[in-house]
PDB file of N, CA and C in Angstrom:
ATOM      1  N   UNK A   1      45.157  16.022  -3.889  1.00  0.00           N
ATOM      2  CA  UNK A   1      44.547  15.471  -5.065  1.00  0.00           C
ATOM      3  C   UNK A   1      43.309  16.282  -5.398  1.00  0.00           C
ATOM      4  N   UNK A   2      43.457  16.566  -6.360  1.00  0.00           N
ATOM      5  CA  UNK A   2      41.866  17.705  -6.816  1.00  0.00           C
ATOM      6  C   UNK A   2      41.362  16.990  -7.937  1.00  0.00           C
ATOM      7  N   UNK A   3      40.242  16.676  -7.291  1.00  0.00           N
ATOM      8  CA  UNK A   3      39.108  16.095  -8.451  1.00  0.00           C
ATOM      9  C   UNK A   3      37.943  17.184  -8.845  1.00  0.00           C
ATOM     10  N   UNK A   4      38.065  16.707 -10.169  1.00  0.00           N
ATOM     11  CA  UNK A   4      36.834  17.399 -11.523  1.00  0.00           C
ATOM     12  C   UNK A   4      35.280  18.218 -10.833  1.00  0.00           C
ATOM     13  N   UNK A   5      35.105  19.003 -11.658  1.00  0.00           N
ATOM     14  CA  UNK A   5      33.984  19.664 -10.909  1.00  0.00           C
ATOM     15  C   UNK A   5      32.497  18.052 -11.163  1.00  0.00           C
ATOM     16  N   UNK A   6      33.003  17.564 -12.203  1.00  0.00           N
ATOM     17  CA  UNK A   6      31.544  16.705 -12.676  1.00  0.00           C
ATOM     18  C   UNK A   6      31.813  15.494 -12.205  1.00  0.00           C
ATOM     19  N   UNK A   7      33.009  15.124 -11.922  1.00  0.00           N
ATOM     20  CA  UNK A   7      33.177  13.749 -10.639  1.00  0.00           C
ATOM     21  C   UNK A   7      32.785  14.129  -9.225  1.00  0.00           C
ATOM     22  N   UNK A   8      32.749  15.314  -8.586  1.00  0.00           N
ATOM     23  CA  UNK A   8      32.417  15.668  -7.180  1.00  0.00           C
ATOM     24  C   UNK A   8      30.577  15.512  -7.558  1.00  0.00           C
ATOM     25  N   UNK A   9      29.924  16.349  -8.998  1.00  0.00           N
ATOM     26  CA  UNK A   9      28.205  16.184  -8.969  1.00  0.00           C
ATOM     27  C   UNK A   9      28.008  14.277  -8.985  1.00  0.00           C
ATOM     28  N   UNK A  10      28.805  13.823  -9.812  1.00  0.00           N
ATOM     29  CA  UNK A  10      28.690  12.553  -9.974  1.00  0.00           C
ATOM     30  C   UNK A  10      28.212  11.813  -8.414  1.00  0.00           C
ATOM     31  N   UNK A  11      29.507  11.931  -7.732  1.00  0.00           N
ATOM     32  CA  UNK A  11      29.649  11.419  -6.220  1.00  0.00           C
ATOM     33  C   UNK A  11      28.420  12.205  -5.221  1.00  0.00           C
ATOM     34  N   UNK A  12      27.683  13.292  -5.200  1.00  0.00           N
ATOM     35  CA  UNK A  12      26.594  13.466  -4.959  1.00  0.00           C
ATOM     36  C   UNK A  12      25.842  12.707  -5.128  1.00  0.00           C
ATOM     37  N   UNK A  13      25.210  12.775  -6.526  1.00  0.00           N
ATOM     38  CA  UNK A  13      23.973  12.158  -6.941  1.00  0.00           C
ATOM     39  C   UNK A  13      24.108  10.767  -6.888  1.00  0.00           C
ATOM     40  N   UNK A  14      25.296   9.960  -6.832  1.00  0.00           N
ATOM     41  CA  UNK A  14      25.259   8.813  -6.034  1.00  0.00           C
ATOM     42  C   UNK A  14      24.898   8.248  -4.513  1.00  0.00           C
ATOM     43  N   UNK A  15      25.337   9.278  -3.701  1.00  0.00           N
ATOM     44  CA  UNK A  15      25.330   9.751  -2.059  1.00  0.00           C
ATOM     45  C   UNK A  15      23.633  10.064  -2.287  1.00  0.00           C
ATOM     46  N   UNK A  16      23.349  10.841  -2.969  1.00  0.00           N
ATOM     47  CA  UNK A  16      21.867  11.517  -2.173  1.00  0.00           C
ATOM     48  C   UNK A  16      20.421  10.044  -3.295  1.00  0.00           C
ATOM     49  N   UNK A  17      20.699   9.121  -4.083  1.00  0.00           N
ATOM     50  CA  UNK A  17      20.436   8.280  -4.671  1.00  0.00           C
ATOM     51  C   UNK A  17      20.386   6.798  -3.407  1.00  0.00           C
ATOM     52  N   UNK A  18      21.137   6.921  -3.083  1.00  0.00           N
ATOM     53  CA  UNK A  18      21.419   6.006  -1.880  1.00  0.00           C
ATOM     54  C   UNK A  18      20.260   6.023  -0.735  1.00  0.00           C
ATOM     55  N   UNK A  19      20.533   7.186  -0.261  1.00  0.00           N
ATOM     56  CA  UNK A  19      19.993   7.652   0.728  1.00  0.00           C
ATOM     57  C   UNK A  19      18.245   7.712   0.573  1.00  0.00           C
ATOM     58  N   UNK A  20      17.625   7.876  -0.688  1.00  0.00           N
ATOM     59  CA  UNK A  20      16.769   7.643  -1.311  1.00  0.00           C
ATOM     60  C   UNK A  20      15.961   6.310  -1.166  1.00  0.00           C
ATOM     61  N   UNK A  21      16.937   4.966  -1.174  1.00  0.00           N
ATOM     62  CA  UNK A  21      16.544   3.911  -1.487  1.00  0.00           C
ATOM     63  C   UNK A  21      15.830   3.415  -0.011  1.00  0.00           C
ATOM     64  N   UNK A  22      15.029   2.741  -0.700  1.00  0.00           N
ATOM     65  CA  UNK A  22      13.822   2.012   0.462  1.00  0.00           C
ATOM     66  C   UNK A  22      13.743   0.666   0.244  1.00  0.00           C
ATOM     67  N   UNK A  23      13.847  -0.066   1.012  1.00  0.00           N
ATOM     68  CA  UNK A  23      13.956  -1.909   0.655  1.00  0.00           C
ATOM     69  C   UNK A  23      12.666  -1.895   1.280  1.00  0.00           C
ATOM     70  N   UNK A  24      11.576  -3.127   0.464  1.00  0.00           N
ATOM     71  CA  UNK A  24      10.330  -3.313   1.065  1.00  0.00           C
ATOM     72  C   UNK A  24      10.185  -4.114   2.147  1.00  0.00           C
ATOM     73  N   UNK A  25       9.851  -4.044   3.178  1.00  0.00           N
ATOM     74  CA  UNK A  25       9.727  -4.674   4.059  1.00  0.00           C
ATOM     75  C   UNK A  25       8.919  -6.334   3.792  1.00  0.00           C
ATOM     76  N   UNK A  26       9.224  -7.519   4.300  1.00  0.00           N
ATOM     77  CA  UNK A  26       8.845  -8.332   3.728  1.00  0.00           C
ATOM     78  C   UNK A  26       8.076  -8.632   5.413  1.00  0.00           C
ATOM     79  N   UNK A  27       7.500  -7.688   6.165  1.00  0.00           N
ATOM     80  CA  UNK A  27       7.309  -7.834   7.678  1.00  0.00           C
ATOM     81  C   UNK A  27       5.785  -6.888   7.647  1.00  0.00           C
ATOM     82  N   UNK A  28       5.482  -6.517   6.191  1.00  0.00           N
ATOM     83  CA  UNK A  28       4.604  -5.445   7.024  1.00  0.00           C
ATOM     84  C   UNK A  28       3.489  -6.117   7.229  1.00  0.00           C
ATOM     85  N   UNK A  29       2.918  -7.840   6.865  1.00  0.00           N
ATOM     86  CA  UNK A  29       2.046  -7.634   7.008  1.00  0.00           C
ATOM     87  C   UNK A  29       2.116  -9.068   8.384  1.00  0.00           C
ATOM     88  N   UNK A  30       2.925  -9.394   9.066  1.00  0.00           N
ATOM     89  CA  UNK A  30       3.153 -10.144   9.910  1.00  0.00           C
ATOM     90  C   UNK A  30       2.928  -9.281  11.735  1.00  0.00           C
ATOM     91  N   UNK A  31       2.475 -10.001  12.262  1.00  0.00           N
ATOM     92  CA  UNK A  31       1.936 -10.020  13.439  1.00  0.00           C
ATOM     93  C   UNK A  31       2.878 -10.867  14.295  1.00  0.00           C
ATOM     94  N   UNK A  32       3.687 -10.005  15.063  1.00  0.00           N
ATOM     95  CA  UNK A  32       4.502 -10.386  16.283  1.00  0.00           C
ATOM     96  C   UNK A  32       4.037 -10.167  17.286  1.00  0.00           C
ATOM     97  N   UNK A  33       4.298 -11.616  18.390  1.00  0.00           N
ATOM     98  CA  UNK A  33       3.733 -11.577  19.790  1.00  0.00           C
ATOM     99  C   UNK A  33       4.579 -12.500  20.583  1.00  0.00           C
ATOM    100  N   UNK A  34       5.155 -12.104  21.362  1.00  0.00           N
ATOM    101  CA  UNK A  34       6.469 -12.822  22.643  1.00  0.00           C
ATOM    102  C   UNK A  34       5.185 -13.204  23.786  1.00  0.00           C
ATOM    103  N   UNK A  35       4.811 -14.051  24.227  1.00  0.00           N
ATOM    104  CA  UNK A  35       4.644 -14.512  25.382  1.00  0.00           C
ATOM    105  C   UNK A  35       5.703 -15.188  26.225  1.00  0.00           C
ATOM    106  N   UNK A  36       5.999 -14.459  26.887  1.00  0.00           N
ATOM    107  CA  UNK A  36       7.128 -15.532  27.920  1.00  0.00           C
ATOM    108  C   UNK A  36       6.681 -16.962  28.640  1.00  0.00           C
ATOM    109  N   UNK A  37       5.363 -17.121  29.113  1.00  0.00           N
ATOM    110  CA  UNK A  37       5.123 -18.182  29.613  1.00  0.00           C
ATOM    111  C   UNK A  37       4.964 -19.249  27.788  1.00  0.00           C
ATOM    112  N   UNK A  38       4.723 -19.073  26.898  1.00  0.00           N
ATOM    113  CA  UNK A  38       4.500 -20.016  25.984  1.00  0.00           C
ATOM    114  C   UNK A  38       2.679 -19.827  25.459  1.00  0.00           C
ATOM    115  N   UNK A  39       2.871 -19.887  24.514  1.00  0.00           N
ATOM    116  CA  UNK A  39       1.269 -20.469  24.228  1.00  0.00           C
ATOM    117  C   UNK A  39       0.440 -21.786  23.926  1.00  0.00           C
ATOM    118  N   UNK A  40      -0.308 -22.292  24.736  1.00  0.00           N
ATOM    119  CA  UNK A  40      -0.386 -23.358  24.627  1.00  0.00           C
ATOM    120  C   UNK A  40      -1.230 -24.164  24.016  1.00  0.00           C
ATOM    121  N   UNK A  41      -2.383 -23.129  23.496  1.00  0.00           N
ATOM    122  CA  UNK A  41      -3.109 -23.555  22.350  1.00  0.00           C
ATOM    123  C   UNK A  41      -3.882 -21.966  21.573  1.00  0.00           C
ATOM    124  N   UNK A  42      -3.874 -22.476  20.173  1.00  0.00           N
ATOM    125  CA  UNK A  42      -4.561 -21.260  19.602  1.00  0.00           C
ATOM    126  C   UNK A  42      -6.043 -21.022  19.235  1.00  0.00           C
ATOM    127  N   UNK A  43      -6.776 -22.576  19.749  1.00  0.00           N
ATOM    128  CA  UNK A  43      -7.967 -23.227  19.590  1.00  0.00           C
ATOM    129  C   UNK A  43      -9.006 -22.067  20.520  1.00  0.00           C
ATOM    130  N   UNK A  44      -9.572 -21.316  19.934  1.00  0.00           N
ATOM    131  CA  UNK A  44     -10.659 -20.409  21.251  1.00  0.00           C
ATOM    132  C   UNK A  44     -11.094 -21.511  22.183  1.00  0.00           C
ATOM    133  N   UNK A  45     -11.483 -22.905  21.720  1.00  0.00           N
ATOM    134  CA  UNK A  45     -12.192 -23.326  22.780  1.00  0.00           C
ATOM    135  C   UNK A  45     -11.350 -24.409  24.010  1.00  0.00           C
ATOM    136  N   UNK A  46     -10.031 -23.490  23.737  1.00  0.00           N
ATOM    137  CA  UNK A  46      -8.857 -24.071  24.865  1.00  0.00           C
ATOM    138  C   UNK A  46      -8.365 -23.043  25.372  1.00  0.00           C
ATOM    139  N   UNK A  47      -9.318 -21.922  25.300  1.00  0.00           N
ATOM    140  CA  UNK A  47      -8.835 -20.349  25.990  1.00  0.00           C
ATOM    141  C   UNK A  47      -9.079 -20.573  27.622  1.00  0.00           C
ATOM    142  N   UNK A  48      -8.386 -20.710  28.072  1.00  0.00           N
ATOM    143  CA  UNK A  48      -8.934 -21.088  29.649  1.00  0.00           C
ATOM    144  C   UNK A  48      -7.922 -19.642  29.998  1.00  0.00           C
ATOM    145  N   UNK A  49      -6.957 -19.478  29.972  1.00  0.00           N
ATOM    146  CA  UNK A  49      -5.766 -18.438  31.297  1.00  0.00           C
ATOM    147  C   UNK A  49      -5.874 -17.365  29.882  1.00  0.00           C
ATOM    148  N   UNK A  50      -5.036 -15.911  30.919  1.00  0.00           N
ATOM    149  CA  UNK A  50      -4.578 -14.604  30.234  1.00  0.00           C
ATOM    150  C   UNK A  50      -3.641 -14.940  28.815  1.00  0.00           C
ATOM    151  N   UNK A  51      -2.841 -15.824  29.164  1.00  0.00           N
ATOM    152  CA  UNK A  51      -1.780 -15.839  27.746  1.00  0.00           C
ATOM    153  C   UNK A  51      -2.064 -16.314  26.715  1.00  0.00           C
ATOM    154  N   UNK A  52      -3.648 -17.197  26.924  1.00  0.00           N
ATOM    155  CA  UNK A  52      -4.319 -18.064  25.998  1.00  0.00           C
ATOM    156  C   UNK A  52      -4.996 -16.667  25.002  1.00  0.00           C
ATOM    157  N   UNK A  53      -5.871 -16.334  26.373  1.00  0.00           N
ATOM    158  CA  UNK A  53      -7.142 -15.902  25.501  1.00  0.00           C
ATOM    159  C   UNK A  53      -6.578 -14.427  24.975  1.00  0.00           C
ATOM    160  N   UNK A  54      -5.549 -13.676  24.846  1.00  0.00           N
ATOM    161  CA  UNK A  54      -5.365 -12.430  24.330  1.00  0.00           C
ATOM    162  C   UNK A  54      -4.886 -12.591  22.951  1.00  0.00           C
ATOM    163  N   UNK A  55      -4.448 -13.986  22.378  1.00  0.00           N
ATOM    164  CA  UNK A  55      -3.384 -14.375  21.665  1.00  0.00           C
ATOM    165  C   UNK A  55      -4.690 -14.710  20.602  1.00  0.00           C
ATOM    166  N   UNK A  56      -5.467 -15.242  21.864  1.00  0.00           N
ATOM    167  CA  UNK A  56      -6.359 -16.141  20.437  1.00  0.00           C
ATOM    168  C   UNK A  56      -7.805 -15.089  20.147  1.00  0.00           C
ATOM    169  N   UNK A  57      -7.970 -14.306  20.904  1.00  0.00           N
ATOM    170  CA  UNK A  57      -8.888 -12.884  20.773  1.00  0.00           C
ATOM    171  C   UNK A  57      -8.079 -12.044  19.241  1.00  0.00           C
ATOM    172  N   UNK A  58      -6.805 -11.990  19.250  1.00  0.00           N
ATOM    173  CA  UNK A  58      -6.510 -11.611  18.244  1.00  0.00           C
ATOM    174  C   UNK A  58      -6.458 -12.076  17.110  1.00  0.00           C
ATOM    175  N   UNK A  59      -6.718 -12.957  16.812  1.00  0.00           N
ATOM    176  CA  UNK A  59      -6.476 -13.567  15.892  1.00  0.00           C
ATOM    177  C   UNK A  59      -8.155 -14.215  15.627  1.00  0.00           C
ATOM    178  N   UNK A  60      -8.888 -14.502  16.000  1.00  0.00           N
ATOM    179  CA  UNK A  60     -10.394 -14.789  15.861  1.00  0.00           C
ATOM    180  C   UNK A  60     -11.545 -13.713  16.404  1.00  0.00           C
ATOM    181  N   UNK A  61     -12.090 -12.888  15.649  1.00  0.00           N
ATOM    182  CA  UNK A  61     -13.155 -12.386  15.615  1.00  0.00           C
ATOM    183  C   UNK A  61     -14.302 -13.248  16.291  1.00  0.00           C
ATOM    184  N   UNK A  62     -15.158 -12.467  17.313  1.00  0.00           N
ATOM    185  CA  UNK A  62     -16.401 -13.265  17.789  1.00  0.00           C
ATOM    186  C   UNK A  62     -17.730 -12.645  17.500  1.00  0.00           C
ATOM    187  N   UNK A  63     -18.788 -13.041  17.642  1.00  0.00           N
ATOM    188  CA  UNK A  63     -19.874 -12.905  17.136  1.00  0.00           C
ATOM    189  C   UNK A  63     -20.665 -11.538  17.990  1.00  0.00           C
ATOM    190  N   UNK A  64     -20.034 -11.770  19.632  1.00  0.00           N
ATOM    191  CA  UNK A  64     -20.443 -10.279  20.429  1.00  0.00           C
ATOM    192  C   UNK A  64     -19.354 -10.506  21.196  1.00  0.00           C
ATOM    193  N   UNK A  65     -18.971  -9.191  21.534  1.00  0.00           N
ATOM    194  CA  UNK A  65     -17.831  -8.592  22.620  1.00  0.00           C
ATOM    195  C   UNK A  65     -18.414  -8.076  23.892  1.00  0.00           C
ATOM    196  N   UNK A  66     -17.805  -8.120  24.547  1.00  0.00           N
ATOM    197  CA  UNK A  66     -18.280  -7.083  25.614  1.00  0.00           C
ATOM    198  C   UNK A  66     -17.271  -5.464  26.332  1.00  0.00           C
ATOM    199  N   UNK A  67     -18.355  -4.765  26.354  1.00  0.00           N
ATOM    200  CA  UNK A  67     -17.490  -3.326  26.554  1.00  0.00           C
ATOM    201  C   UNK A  67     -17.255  -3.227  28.063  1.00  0.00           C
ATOM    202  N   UNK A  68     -16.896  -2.007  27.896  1.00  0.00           N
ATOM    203  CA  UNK A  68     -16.199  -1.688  29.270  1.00  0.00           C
ATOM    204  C   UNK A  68     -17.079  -1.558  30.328  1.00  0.00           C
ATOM    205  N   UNK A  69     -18.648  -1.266  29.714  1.00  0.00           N
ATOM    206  CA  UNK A  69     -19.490  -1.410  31.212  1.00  0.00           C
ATOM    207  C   UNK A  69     -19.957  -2.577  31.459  1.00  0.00           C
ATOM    208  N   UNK A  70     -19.167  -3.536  30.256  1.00  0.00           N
ATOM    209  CA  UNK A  70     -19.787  -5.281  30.846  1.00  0.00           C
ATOM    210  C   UNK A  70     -21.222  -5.269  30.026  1.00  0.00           C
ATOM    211  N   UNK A  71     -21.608  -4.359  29.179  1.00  0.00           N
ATOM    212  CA  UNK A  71     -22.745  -4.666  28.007  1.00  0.00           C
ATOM    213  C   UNK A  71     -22.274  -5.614  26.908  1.00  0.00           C
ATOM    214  N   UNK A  72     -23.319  -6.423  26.874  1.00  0.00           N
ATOM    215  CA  UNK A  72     -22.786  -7.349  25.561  1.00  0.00           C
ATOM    216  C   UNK A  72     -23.172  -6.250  23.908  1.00  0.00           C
ATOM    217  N   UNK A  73     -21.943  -6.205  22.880  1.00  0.00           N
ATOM    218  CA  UNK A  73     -22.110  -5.461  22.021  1.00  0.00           C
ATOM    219  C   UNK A  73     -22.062  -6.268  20.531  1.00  0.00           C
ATOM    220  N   UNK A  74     -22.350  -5.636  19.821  1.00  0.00           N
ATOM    221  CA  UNK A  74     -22.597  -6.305  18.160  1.00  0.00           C
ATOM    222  C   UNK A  74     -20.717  -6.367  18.056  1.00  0.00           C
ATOM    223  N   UNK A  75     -20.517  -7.501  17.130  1.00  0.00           N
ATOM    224  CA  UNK A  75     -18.804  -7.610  16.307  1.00  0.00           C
ATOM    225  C   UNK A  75     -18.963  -8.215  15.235  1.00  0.00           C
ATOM    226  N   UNK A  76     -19.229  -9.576  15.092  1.00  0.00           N
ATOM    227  CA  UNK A  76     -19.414  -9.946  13.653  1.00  0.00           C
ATOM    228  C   UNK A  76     -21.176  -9.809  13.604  1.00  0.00           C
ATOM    229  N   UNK A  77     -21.338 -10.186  14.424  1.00  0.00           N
ATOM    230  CA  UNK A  77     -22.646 -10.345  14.416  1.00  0.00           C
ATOM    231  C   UNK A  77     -23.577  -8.395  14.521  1.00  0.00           C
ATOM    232  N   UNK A  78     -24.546  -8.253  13.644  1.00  0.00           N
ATOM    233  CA  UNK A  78     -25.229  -7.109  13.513  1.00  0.00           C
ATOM    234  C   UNK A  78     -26.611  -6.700  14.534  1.00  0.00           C
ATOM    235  N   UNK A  79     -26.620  -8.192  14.813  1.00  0.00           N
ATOM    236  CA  UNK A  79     -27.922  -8.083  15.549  1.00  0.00           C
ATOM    237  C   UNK A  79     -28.243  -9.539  15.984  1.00  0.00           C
ATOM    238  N   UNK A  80     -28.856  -9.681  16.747  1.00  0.00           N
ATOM    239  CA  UNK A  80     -29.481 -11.304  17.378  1.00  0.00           C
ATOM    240  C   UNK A  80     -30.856 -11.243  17.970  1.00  0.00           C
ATOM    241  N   UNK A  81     -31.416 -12.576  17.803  1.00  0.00           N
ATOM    242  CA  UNK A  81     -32.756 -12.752  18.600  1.00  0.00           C
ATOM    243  C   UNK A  81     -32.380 -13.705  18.901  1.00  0.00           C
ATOM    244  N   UNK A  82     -33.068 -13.159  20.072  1.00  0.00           N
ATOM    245  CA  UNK A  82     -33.543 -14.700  21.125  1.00  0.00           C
ATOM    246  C   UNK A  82     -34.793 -15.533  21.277  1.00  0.00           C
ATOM    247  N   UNK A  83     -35.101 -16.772  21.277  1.00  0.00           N
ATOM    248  CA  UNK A  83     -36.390 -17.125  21.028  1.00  0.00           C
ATOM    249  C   UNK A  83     -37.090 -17.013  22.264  1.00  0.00           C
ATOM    250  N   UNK A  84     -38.590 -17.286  22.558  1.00  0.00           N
ATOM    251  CA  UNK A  84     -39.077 -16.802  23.509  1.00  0.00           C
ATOM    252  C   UNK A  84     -38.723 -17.485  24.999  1.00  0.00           C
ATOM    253  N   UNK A  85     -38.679 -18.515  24.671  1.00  0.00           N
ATOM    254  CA  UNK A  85     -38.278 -19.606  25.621  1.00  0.00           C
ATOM    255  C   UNK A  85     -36.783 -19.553  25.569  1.00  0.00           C
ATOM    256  N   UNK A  86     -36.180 -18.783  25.392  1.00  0.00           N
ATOM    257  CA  UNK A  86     -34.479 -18.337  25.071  1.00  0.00           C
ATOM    258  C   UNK A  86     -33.829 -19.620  24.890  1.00  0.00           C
ATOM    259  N   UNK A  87     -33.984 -20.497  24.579  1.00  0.00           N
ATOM    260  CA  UNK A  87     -33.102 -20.978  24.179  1.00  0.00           C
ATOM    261  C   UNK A  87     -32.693 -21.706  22.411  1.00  0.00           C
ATOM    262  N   UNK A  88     -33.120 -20.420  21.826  1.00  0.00           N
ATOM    263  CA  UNK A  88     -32.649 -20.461  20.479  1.00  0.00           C
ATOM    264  C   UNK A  88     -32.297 -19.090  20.192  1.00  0.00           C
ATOM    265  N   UNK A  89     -30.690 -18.767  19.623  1.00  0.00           N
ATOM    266  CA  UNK A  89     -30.097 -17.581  19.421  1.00  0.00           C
ATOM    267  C   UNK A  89     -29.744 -17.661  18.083  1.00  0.00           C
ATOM    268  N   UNK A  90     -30.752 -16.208  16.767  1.00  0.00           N
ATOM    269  CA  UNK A  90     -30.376 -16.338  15.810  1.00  0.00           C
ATOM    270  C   UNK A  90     -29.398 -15.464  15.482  1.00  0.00           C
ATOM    271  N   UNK A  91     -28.034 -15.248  15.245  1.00  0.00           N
ATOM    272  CA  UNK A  91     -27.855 -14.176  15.151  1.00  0.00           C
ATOM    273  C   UNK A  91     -27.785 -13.668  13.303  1.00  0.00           C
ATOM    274  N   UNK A  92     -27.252 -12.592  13.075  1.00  0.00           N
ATOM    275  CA  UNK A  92     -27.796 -11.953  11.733  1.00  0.00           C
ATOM    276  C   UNK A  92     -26.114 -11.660  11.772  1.00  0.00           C
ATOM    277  N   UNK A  93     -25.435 -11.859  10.786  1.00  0.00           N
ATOM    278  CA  UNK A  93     -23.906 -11.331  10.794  1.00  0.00           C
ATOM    279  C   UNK A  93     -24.035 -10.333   9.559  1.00  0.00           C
ATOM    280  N   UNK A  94     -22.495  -9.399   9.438  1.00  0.00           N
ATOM    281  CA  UNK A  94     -22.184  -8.479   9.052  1.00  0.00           C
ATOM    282  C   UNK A  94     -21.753  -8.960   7.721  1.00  0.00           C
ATOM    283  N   UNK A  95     -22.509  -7.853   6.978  1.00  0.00           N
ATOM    284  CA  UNK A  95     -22.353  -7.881   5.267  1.00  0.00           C
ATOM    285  C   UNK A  95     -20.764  -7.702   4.695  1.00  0.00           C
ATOM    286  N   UNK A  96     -20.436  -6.522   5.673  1.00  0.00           N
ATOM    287  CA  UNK A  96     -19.159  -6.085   5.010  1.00  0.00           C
ATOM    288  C   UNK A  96     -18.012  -6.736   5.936  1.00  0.00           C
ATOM    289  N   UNK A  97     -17.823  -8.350   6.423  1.00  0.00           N
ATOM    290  CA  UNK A  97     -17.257  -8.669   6.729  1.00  0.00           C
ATOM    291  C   UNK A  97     -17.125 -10.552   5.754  1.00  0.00           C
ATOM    292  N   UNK A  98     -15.747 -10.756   5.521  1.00  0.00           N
ATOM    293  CA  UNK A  98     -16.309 -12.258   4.313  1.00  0.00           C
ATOM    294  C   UNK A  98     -14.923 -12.847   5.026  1.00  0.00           C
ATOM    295  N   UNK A  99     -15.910 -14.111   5.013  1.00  0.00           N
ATOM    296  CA  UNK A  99     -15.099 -15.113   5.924  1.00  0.00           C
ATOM    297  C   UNK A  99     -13.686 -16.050   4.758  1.00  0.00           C
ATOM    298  N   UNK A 100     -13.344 -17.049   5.272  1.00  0.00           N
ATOM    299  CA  UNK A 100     -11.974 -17.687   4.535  1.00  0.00           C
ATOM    300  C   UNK A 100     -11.457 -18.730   5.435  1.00  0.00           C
TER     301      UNK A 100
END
């Protein structure tokens, strides 16, 4: 069977049209996480074990972190004072961060 020179370009530019196409992902902006033991709360202030607090670290920003030499460091927060008698902590948070 011999087909047309402009039915074989046809059947190309259908083939390489195809191949082209991109479906949008309806995933890109979702956050997947398998814990095998379960999670058992997403509340920070029910972070007690490992499966708690990595789950809920991600998902809530804190005011200071701590680095790898165990220094406490700025995150939301830009800066803090302490009162003299320490027990009043003001801290100063970050401009280019807006809460919701």
């Amino acid at each position: 069977m011999k087909y047309s020179t402009s039915y074989k370009w046809i059947v190309a530019a259908c083939w390489l049209m195809t191949g082209c196409y991109s479906r949008k992902s309806n995933e890109a902006n979702i956050f997947h996480y398998n814990e095998f033991s379960g999670i058992a709360s997403l509340d920070p202030a029910f972070a007690k074990s490992q499966s708690v607090m990595w789950p809920v670290h991600q998902l809530f920003n804190t005011l200071v972190e701590i680095d790898n030499s165990l220094q406490i460091i700025p995150s939301l927060a830009r800066r803090w004072d302490i009162s003299d008698d320490r027990t009043e902590f003001t801290f100063h948070l970050r401009t280019d961060v807006f809460f919701s």
